[in-house]
PDB file of N, CA and C in Angstrom:
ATOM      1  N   UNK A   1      -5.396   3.820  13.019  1.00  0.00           N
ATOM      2  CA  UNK A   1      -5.157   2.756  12.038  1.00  0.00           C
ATOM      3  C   UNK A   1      -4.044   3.190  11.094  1.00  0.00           C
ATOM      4  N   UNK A   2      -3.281   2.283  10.575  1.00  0.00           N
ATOM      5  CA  UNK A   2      -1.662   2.609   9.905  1.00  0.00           C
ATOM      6  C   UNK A   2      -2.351   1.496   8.464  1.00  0.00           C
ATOM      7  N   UNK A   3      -2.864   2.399   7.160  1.00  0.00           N
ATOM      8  CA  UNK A   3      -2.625   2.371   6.449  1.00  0.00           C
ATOM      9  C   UNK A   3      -1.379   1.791   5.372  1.00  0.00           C
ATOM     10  N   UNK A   4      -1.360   0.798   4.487  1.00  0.00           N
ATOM     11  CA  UNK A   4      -0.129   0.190   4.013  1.00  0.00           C
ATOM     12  C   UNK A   4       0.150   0.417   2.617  1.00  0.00           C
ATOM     13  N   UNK A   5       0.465   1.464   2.368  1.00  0.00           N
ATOM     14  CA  UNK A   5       0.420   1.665   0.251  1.00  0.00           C
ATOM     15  C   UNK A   5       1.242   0.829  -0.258  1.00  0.00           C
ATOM     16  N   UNK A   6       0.514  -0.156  -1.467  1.00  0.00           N
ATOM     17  CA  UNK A   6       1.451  -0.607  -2.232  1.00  0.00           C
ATOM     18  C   UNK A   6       0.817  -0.141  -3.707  1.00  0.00           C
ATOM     19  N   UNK A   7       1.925  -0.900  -4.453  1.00  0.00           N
ATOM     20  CA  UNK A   7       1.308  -1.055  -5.686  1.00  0.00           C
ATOM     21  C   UNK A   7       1.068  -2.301  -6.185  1.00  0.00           C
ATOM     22  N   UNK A   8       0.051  -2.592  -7.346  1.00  0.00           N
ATOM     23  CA  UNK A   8      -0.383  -3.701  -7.493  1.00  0.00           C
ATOM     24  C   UNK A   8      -0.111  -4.464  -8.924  1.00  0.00           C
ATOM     25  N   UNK A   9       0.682  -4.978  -9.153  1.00  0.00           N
ATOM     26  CA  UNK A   9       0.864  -5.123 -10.848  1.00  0.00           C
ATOM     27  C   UNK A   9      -0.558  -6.026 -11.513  1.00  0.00           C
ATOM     28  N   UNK A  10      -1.348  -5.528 -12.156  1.00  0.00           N
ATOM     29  CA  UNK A  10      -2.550  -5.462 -12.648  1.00  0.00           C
ATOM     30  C   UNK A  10      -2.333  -7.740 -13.039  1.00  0.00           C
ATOM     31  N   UNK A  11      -1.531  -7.860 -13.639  1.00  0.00           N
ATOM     32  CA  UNK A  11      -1.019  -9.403 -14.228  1.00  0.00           C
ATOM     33  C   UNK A  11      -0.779 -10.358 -12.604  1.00  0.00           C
ATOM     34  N   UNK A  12      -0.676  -9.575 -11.978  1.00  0.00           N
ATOM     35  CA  UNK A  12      -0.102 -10.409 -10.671  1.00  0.00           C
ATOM     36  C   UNK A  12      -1.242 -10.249  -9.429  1.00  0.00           C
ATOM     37  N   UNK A  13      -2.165  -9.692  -9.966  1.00  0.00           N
ATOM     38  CA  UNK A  13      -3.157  -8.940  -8.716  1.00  0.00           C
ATOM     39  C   UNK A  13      -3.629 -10.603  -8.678  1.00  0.00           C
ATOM     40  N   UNK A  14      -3.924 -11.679  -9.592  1.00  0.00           N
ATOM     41  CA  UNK A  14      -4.779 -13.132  -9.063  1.00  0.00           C
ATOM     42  C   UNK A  14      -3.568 -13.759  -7.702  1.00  0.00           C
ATOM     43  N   UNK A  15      -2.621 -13.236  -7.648  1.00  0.00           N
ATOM     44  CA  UNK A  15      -1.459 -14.424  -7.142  1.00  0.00           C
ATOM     45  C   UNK A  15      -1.492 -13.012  -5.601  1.00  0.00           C
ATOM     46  N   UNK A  16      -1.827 -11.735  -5.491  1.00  0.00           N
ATOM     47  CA  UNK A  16      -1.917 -11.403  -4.232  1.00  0.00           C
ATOM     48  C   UNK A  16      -0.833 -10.407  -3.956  1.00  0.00           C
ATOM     49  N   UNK A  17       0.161 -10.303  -4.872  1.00  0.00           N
ATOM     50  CA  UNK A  17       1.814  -9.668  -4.567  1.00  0.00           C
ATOM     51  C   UNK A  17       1.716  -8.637  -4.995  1.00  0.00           C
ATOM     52  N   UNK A  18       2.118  -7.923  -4.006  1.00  0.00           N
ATOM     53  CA  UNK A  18       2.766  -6.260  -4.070  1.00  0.00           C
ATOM     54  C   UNK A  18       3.999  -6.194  -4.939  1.00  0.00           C
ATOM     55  N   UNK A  19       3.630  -5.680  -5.938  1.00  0.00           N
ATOM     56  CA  UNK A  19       4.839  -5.022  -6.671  1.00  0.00           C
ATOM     57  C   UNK A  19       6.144  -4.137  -6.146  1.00  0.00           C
ATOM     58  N   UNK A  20       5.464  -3.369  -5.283  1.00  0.00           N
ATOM     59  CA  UNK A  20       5.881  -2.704  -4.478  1.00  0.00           C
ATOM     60  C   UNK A  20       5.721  -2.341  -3.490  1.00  0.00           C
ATOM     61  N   UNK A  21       6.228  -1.944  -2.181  1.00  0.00           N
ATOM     62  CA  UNK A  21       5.801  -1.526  -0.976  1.00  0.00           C
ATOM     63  C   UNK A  21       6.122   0.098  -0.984  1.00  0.00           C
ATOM     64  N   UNK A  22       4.875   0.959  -1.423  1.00  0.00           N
ATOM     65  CA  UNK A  22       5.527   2.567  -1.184  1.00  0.00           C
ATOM     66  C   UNK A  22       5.671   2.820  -0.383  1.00  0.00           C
ATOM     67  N   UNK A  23       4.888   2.300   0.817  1.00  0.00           N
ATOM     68  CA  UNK A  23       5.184   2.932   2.359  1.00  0.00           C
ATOM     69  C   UNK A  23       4.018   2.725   3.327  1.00  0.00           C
ATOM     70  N   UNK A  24       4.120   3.212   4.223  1.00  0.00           N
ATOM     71  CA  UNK A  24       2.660   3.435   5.366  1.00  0.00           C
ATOM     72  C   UNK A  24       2.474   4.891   5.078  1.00  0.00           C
ATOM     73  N   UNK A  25       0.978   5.112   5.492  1.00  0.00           N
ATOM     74  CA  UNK A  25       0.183   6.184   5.606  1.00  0.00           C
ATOM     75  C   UNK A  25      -0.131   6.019   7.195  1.00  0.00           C
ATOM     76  N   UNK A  26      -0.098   6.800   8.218  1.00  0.00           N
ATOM     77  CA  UNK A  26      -0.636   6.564   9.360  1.00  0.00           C
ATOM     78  C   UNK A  26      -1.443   8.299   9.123  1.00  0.00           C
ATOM     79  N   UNK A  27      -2.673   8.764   8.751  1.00  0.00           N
ATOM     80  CA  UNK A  27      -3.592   9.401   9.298  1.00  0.00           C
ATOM     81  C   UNK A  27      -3.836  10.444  10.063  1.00  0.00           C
ATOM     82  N   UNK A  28      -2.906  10.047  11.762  1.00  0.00           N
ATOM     83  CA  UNK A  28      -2.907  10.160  12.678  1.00  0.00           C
ATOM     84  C   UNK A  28      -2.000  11.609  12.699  1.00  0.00           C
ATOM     85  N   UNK A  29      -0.746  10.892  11.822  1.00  0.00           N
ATOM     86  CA  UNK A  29       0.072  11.815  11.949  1.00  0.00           C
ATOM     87  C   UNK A  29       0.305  12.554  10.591  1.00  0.00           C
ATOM     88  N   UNK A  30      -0.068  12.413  10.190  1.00  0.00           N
ATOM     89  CA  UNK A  30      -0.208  13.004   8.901  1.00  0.00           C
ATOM     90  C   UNK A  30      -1.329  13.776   8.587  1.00  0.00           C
ATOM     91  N   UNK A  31      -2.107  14.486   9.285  1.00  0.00           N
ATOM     92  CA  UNK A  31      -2.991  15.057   9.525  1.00  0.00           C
ATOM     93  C   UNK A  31      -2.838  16.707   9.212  1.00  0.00           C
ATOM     94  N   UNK A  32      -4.150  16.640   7.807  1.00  0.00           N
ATOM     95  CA  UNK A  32      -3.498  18.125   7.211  1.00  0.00           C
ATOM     96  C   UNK A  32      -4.549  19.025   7.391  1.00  0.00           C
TER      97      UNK A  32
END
């Protein structure tokens, strides 16, 4: 599973929108 980090602007979290897109996390490969 590929994980999707964003951030969430706390005022905008009712309307659904990512403030930002930091990136993917995939798990898989990132495995520490």
């Amino acid at each position: 599973a590929v994980y999707r980090i964003v951030a969430i602007d706390v005022r905008s979290r009712r309307e659904g929108r990512d403030l930002r897109n930091v990136g993917f996390y995939d798990p898989i490969k990132n495995q520490s």
